[in-house]
C-alpha atoms as a PDB file:
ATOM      1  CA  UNK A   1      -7.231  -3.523 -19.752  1.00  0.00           C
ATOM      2  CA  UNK A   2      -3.470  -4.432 -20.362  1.00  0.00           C
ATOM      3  CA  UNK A   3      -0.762  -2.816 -18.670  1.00  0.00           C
ATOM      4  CA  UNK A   4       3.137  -3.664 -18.701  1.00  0.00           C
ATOM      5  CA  UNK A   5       4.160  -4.712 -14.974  1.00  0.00           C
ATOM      6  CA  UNK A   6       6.697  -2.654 -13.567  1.00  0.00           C
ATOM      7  CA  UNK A   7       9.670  -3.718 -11.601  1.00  0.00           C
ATOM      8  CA  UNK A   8       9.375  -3.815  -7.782  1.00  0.00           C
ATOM      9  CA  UNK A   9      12.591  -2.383  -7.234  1.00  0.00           C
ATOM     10  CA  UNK A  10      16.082  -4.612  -7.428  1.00  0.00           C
ATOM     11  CA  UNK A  11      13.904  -7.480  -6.630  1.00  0.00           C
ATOM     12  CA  UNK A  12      12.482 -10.003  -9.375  1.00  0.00           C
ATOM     13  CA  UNK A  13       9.226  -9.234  -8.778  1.00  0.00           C
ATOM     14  CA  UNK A  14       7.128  -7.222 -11.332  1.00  0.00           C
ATOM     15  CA  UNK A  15       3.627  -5.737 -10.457  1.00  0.00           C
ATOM     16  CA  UNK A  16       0.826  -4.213 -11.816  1.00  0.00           C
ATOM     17  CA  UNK A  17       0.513  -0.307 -11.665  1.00  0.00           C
ATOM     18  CA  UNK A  18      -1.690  -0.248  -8.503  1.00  0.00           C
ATOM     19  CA  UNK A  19      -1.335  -2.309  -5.837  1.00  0.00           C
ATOM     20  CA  UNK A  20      -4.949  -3.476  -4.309  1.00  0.00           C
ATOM     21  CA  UNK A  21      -5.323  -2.656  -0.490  1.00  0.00           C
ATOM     22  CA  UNK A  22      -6.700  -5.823   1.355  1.00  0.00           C
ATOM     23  CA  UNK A  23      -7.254  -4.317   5.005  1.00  0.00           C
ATOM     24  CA  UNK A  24     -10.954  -4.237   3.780  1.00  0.00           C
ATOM     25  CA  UNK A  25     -11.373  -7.489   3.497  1.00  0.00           C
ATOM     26  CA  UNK A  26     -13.071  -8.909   6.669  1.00  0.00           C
ATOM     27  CA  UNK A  27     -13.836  -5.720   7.767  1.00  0.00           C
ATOM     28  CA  UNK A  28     -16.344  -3.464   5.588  1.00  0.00           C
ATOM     29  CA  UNK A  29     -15.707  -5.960   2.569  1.00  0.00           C
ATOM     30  CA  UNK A  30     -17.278  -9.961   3.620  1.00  0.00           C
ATOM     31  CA  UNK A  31     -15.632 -13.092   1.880  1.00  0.00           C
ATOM     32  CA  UNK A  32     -17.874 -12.874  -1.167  1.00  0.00           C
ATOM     33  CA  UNK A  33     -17.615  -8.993  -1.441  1.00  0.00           C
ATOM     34  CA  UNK A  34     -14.441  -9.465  -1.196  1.00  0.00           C
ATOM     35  CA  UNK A  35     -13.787 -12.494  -3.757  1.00  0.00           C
ATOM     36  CA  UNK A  36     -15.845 -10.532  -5.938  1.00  0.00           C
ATOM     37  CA  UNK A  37     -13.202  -7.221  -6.174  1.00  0.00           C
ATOM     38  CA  UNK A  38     -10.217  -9.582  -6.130  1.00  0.00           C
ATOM     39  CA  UNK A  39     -11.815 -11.787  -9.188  1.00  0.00           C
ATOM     40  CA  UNK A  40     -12.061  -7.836 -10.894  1.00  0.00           C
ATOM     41  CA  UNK A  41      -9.071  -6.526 -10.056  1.00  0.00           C
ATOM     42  CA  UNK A  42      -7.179  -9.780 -11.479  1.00  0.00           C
ATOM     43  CA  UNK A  43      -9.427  -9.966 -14.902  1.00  0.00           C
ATOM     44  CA  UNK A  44      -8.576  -6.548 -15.340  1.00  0.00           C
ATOM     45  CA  UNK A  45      -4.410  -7.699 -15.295  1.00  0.00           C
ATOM     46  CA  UNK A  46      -3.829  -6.815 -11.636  1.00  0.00           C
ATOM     47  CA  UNK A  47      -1.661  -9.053  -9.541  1.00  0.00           C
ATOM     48  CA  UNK A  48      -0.324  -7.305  -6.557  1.00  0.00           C
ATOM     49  CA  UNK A  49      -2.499  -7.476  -3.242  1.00  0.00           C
ATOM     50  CA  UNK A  50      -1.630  -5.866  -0.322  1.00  0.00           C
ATOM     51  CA  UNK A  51      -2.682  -6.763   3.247  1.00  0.00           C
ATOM     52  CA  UNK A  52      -1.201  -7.476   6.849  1.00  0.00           C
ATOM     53  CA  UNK A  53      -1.663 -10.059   9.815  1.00  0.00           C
ATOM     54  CA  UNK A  54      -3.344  -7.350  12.154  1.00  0.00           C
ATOM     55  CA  UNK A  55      -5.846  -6.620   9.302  1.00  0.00           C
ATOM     56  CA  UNK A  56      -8.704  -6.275  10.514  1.00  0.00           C
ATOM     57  CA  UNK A  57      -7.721  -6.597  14.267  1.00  0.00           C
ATOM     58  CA  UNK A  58      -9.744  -3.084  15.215  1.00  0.00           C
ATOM     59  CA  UNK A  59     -12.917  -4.258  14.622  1.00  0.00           C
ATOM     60  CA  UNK A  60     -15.124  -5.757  17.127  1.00  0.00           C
ATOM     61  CA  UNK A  61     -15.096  -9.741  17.110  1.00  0.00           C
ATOM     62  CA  UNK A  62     -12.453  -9.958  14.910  1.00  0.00           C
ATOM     63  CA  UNK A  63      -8.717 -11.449  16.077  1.00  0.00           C
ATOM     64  CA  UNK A  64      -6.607 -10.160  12.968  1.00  0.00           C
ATOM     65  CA  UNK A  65      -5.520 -12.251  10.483  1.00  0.00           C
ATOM     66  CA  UNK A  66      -9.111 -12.010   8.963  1.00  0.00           C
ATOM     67  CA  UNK A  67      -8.147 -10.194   5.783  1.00  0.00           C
ATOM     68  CA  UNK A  68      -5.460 -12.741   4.871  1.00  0.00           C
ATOM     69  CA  UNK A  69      -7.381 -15.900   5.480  1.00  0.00           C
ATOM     70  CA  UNK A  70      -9.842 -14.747   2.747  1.00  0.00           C
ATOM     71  CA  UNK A  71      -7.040 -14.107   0.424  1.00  0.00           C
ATOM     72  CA  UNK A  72      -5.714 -16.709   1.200  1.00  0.00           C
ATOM     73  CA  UNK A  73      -9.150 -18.820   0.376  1.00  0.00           C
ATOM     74  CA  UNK A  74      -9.475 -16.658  -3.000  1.00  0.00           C
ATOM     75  CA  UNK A  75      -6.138 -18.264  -3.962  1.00  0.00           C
ATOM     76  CA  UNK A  76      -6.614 -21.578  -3.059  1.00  0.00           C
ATOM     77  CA  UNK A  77     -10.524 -21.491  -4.443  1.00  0.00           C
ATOM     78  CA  UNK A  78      -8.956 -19.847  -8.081  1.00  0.00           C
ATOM     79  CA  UNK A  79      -5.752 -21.459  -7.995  1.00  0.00           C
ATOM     80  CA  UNK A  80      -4.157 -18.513  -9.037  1.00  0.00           C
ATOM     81  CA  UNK A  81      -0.798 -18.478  -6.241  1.00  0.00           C
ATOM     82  CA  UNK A  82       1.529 -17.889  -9.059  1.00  0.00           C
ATOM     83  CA  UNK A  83      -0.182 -15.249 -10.568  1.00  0.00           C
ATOM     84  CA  UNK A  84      -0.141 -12.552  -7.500  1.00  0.00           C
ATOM     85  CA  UNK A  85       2.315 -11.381  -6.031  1.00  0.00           C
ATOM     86  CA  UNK A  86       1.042 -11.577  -2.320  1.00  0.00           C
ATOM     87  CA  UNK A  87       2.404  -8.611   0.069  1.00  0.00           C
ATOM     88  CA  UNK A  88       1.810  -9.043   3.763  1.00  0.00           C
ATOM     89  CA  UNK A  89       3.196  -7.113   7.021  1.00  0.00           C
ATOM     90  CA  UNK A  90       4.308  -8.274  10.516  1.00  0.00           C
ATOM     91  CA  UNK A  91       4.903  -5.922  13.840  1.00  0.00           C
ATOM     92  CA  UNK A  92       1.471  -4.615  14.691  1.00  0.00           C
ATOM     93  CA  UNK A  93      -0.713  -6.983  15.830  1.00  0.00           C
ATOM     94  CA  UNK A  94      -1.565  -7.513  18.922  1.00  0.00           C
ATOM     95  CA  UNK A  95      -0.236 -10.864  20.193  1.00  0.00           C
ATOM     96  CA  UNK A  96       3.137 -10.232  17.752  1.00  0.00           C
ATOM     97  CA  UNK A  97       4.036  -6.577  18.158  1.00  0.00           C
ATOM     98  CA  UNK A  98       7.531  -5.353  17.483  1.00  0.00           C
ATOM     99  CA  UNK A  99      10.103  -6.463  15.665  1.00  0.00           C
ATOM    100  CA  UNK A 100      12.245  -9.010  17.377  1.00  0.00           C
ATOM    101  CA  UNK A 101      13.889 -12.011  15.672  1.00  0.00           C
ATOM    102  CA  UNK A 102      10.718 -14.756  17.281  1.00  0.00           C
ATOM    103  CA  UNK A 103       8.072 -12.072  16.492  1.00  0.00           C
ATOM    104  CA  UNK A 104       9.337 -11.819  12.805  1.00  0.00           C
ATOM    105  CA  UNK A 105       9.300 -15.545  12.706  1.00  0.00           C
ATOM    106  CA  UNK A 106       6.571 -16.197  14.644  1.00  0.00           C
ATOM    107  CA  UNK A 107       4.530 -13.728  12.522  1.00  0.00           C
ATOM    108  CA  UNK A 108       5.632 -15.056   8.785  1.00  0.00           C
ATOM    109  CA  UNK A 109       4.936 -18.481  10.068  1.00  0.00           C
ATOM    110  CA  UNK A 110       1.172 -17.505  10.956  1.00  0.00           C
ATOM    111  CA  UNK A 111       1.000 -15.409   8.042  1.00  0.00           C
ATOM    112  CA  UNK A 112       1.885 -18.591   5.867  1.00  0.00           C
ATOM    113  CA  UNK A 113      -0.781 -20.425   7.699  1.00  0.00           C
ATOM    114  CA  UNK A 114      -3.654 -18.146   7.081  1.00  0.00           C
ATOM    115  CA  UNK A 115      -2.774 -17.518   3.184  1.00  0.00           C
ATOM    116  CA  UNK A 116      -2.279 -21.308   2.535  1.00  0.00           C
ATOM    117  CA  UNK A 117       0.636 -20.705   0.651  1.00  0.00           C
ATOM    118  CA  UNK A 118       4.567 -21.825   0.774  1.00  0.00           C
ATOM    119  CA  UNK A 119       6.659 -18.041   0.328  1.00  0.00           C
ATOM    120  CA  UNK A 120       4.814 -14.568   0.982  1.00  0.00           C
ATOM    121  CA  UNK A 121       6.343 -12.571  -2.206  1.00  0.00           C
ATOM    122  CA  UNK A 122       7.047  -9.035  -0.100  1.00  0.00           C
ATOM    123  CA  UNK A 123       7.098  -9.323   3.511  1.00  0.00           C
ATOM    124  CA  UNK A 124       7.375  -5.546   5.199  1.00  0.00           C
ATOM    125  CA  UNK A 125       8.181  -4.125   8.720  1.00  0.00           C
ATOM    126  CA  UNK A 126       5.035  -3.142   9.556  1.00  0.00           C
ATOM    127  CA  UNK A 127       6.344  -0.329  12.274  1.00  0.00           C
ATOM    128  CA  UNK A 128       9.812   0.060  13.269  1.00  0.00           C
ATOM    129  CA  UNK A 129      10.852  -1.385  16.473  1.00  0.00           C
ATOM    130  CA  UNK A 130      13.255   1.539  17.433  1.00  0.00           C
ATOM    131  CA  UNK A 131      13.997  -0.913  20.821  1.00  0.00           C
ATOM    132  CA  UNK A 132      15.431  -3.840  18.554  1.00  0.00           C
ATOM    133  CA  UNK A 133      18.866  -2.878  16.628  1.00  0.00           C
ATOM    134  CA  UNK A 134      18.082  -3.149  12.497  1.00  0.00           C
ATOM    135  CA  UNK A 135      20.976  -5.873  13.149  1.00  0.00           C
ATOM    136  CA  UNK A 136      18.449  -8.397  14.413  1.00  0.00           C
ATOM    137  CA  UNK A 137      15.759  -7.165  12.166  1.00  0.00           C
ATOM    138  CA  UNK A 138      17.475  -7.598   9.366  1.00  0.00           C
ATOM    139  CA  UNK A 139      19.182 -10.758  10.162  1.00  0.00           C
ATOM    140  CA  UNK A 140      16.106 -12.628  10.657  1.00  0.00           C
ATOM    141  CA  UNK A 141      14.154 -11.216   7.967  1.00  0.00           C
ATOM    142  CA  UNK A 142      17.407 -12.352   5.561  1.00  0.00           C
ATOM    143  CA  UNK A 143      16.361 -15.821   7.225  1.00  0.00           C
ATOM    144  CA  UNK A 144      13.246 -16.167   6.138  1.00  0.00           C
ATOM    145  CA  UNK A 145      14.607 -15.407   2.338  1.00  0.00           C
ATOM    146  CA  UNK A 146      17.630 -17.937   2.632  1.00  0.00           C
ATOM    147  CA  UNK A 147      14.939 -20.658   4.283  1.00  0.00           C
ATOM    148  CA  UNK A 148      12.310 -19.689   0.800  1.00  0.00           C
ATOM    149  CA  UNK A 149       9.362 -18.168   2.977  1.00  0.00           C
ATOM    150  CA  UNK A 150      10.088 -14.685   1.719  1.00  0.00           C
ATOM    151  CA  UNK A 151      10.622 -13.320  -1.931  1.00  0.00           C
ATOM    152  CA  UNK A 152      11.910 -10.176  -0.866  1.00  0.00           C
ATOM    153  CA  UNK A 153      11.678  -7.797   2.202  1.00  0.00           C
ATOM    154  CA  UNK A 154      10.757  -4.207   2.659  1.00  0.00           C
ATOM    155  CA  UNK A 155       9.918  -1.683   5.038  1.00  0.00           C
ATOM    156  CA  UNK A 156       7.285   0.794   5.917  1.00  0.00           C
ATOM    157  CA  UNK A 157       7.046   3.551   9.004  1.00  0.00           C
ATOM    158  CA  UNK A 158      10.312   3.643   9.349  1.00  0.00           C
ATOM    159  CA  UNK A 159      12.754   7.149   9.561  1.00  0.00           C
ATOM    160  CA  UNK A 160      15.351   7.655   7.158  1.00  0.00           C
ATOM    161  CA  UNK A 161      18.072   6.996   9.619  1.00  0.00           C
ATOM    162  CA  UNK A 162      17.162   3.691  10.409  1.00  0.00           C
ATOM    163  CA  UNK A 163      16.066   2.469   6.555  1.00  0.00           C
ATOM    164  CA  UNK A 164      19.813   3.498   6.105  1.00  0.00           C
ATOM    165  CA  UNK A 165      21.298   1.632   9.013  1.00  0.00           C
ATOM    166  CA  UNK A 166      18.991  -1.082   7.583  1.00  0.00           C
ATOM    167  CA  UNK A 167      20.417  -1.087   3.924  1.00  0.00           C
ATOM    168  CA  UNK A 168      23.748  -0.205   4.937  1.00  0.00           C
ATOM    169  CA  UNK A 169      24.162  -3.237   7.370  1.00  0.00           C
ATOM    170  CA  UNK A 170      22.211  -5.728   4.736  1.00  0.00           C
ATOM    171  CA  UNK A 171      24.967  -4.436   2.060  1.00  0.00           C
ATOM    172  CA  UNK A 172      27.747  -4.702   4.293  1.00  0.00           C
ATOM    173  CA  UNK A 173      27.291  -8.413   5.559  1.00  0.00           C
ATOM    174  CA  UNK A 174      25.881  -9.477   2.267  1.00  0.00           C
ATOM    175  CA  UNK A 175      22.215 -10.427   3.686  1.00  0.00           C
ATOM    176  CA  UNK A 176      18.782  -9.862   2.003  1.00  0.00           C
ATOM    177  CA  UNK A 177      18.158  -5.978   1.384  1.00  0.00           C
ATOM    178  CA  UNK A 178      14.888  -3.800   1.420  1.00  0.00           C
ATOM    179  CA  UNK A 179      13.626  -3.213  -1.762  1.00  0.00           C
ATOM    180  CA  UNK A 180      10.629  -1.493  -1.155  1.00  0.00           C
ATOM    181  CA  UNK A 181       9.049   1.304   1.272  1.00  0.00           C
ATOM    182  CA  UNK A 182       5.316   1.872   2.062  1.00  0.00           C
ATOM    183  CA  UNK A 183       4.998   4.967   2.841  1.00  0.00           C
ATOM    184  CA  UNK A 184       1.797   7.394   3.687  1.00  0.00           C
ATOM    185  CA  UNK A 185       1.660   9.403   0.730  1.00  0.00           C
ATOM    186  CA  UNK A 186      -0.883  11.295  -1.434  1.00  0.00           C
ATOM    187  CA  UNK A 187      -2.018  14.556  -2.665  1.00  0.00           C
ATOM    188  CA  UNK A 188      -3.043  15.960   0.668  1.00  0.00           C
ATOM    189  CA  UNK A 189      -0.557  14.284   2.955  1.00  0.00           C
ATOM    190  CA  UNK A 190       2.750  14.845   1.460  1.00  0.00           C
ATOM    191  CA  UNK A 191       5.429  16.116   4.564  1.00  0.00           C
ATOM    192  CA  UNK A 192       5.962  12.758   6.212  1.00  0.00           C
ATOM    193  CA  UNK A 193       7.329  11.380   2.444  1.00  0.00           C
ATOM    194  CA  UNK A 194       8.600  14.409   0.364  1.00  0.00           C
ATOM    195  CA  UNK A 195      12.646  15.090   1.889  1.00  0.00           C
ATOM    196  CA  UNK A 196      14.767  12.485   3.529  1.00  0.00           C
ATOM    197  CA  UNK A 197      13.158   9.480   3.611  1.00  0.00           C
ATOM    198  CA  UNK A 198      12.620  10.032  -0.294  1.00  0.00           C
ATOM    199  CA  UNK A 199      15.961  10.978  -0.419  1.00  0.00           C
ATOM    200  CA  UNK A 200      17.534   7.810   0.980  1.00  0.00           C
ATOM    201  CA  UNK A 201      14.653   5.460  -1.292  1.00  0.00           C
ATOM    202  CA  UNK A 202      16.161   7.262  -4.361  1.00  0.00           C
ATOM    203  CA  UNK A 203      19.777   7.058  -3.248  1.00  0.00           C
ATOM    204  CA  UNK A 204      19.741   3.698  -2.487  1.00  0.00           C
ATOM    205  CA  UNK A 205      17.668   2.188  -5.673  1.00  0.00           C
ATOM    206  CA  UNK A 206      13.899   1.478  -3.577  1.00  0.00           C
ATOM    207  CA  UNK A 207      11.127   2.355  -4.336  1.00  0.00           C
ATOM    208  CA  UNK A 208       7.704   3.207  -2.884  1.00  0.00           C
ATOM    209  CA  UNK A 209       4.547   1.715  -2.462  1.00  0.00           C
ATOM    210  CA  UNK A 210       2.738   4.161  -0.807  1.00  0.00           C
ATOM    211  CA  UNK A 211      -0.564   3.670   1.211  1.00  0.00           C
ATOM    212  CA  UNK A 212      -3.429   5.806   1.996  1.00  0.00           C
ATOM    213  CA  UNK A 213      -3.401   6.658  -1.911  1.00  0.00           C
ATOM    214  CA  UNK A 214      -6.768   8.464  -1.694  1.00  0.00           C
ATOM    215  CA  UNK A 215      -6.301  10.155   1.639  1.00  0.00           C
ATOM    216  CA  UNK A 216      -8.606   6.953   3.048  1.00  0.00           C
ATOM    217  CA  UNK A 217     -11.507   7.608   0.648  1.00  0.00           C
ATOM    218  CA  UNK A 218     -11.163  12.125   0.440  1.00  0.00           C
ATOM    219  CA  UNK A 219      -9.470  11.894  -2.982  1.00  0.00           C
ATOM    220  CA  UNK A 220     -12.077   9.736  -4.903  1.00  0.00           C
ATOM    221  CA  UNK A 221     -14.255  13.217  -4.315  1.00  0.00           C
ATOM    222  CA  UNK A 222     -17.169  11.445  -2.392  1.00  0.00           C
ATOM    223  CA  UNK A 223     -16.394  13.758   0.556  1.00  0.00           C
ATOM    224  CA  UNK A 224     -17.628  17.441   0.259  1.00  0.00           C
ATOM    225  CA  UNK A 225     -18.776  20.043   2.597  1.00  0.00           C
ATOM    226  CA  UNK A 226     -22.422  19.248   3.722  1.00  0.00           C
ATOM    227  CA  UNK A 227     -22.237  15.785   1.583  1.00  0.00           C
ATOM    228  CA  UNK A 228     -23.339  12.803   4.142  1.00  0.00           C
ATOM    229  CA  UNK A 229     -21.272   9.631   3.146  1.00  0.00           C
ATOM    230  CA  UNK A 230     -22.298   6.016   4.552  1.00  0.00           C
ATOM    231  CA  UNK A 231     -18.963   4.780   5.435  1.00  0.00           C
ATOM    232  CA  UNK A 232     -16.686   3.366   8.460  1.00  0.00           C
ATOM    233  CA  UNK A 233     -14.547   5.907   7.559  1.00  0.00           C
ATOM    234  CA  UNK A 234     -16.732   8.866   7.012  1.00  0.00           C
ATOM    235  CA  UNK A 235     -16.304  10.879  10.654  1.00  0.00           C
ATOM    236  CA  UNK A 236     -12.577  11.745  10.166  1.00  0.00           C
ATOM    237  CA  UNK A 237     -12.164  11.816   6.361  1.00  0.00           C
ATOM    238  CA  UNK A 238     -14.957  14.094   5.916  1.00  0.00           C
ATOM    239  CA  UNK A 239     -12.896  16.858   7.888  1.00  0.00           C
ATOM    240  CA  UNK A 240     -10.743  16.888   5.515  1.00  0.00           C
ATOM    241  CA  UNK A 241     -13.513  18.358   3.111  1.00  0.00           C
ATOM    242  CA  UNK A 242     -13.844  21.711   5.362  1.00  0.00           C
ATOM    243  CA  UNK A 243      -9.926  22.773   4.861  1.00  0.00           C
ATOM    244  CA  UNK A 244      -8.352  25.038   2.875  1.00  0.00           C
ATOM    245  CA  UNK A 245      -6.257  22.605   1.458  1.00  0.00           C
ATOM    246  CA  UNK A 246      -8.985  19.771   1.044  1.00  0.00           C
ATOM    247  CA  UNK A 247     -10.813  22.115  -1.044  1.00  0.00           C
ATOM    248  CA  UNK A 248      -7.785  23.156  -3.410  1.00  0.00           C
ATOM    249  CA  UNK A 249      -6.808  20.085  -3.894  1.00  0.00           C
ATOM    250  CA  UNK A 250     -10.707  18.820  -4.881  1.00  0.00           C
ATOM    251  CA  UNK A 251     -10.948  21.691  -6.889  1.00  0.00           C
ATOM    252  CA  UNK A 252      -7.977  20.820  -9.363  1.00  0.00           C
ATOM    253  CA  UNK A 253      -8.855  16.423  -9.562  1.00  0.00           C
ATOM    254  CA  UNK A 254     -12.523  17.949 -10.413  1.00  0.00           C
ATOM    255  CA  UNK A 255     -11.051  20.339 -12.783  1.00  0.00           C
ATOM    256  CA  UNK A 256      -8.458  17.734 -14.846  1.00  0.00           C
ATOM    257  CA  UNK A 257     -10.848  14.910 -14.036  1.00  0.00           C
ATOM    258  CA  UNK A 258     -13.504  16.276 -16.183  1.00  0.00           C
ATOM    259  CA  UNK A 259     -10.814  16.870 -19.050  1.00  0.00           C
ATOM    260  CA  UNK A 260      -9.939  13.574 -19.498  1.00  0.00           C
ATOM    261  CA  UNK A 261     -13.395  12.371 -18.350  1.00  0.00           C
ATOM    262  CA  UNK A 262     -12.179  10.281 -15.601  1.00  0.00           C
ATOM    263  CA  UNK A 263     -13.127   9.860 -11.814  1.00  0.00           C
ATOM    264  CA  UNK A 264     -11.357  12.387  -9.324  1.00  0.00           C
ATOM    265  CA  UNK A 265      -9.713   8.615  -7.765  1.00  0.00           C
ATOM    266  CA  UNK A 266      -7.978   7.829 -10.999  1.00  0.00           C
ATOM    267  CA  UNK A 267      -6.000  11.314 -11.244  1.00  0.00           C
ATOM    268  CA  UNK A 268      -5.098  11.319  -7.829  1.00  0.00           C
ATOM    269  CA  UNK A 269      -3.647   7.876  -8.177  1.00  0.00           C
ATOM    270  CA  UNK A 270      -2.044   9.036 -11.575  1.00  0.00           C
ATOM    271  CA  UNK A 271      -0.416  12.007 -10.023  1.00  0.00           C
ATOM    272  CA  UNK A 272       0.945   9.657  -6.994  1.00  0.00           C
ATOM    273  CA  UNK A 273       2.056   7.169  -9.845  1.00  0.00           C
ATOM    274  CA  UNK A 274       3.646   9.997 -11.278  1.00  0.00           C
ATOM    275  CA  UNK A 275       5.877  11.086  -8.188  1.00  0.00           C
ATOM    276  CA  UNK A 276      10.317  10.065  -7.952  1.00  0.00           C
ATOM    277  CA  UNK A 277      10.693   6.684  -6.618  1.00  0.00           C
ATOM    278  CA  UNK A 278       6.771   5.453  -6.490  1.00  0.00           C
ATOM    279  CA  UNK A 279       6.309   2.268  -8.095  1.00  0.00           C
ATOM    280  CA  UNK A 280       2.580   1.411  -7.497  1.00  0.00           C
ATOM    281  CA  UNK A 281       0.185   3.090  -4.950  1.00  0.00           C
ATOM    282  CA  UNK A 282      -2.312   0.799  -2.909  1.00  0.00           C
ATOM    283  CA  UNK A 283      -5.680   1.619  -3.145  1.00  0.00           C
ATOM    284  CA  UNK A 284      -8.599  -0.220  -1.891  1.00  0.00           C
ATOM    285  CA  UNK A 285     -12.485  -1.283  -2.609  1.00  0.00           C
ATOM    286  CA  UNK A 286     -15.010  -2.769  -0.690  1.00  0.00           C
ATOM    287  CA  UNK A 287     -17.452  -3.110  -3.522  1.00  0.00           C
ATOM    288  CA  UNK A 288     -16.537  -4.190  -7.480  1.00  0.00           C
ATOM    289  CA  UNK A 289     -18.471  -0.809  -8.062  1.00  0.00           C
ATOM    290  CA  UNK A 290     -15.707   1.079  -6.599  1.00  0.00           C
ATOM    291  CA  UNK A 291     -12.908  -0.835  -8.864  1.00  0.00           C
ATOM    292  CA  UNK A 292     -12.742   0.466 -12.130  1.00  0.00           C
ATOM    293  CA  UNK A 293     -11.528   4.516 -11.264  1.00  0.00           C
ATOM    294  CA  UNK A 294      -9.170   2.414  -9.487  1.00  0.00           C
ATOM    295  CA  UNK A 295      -7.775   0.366 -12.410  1.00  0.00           C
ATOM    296  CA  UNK A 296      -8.192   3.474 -14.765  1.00  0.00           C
ATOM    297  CA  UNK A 297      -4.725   4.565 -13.422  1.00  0.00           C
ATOM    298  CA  UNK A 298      -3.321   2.121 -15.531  1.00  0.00           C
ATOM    299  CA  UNK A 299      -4.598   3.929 -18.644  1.00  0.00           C
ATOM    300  CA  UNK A 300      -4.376   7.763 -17.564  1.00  0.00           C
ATOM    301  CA  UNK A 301      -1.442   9.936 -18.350  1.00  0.00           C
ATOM    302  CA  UNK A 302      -1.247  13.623 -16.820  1.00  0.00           C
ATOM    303  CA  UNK A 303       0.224  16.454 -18.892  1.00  0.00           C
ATOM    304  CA  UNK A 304       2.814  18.104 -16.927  1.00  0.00           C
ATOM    305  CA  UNK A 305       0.527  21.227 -16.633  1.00  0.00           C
ATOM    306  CA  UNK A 306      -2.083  19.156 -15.378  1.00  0.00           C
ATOM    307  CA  UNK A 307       0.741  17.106 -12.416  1.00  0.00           C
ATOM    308  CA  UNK A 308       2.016  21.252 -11.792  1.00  0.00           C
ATOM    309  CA  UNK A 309      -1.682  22.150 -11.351  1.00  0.00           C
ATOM    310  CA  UNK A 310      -2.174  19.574  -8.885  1.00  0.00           C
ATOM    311  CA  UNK A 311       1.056  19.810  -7.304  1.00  0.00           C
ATOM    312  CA  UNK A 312       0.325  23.379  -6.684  1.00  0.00           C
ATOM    313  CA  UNK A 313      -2.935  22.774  -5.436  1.00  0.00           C
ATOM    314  CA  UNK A 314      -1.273  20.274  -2.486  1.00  0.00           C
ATOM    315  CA  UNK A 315       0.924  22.822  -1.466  1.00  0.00           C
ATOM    316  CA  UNK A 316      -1.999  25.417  -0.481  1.00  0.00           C
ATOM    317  CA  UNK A 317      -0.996  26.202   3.157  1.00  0.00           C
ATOM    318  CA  UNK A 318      -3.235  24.186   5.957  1.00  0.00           C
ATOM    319  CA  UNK A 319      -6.337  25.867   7.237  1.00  0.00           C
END
């Protein structure tokens, strides 16, 4: 599979058109699972991989920081660092939370540590820290660009009034600028994107990266009513299945999935990929089995009928 890279944005980065989630890794994905689906997703031309320091803090045993230490071993073990563009997240876990000047530092120097690497390529704001001003936010994250740590710096959970503060005070004093937002975002979860926080990404030249692609597993189609699925996220997705909504929305993937012959997954990542301002949506496996519908978005193009089909089918009122 060859796909061109796309631009991340005003930064120099380029990435491949889906961005692999790492927050299984160490959690329902071991080291060699998940060296296996990082050795796929890069033979297949991938090289953007997404993950955080709290990943994968929730689960018992673990401290955080578990997800990046095996990518971090994956990179050292292939010798691969300037092939990926590495994308990591600071402000949620549980011994760094918020977003004050030491925390940010603190939390990129950690991060460093764990990947075994010199620069993390896209650092983000985890979750806004509405009790810091975006003055010392973005002042130390410019820091870690002019000292080389960081590539480039973005955002994610953040309202539209502060991502503009945010760009408007980077512009104004000439320091390092967001280039990217991670939004949630997919076919069944649209309101917290869609209006002025897409608004401001467009105005102001961003673009997204959105997570939760696949609605945390819904979307690939696994998930239907009276289906039992073995999986640590099976409880709360599964709900999903019994909604009005949830239903429309399977019933239109299922119905342009089977005309291209493709996996439910791969059109629900091609309509996201589809969407104003997004530049790659993260999407994540546990197993190399789970990869390729993933990767296929690279390949798939939707008709318009087909994106107005599913687009319709997303706006079928909750119930």
């Amino acid at each position: 599979m060859t796909s061109p890279l796309r631009p991340l944005g005003t930064s120099d980065l380029h990435v491949f058109p889906l961005a692999l989630g790492g927050n299984v890794f160490g959690w329902s994905a071991d080291e060699e699972r998940s060296f296996a689906v990082l050795d796929a997703y890069a033979a297949a031309g991938g090289n953007f991989v997404d993950t955080a320091d709290v990943y994968s803090e929730w689960v018992e045993g673990n401290e955080g920081g578990e997800s990046e230490t095996i990518i971090g071993r994956w990179l050292a073990a292939r010798g691969n660092r300037s092939d990926i563009v590495v994308a990591t997240k600071v402000g949620a876990h549980s011994r760094l939370k918020g977003l004050s000047a030491p925390t940010i530092k603190a939390g990129a120097e950690e991060s460093l540590r764990r990947l075994g690497t010199d620069h993390i390529d896209l650092y983000y704001t985890h979750f806004d820290d509405e009790s810091v001003p975006v003055e010392e936010i973005v002042t130390a994250l410019d820091q870690l660009v002019r000292d080389g740590k960081v590539r480039a710096v973005a955002a994610s959970n953040i309202s539209p009034e502060r991502l503009r503060a945010s760009l408007d005070f980077a512009e104004a004093e000439g320091l390092a600028r967001y280039v990217a937002l991670q939004p949630e975002y997919n076919l069944v979860s649209r309101a917290k994107y869609e209006g002025p926080l897409l608004d401001t990404v467009a105005e102001t030249g961003l673009v997204a990266v959105p997570y939760y692609g696949l609605a945390s597993g819904f979307l690939t189609g696994k998930y239907r009513p009276g289906r039992t699925v073995e999986s640590v996220r099976a409880h709360g997705v599964s709900q999903l299945a019994g909604t009005t909504r949830g239903q429309a929305v399977l019933a239109a993937l299922d119905e342009v999935a089977e005309a291209h012959g493709a996996e439910p997954a791969t059109v629900a990542l091609a309509w996201l990929a589809s969407r104003p301002t997004v530049a790659a949506p993260i999407a994540s496996a546990r197993t190399v089995e789970q990869l390729p519908a993933l990767l296929a978005v690279a390949d798939l193009t939707l008709t318009d009928a087909e994106l107005a089909r599913l687009t319709a089918a997303s706006e079928t009122p909750e119930g």
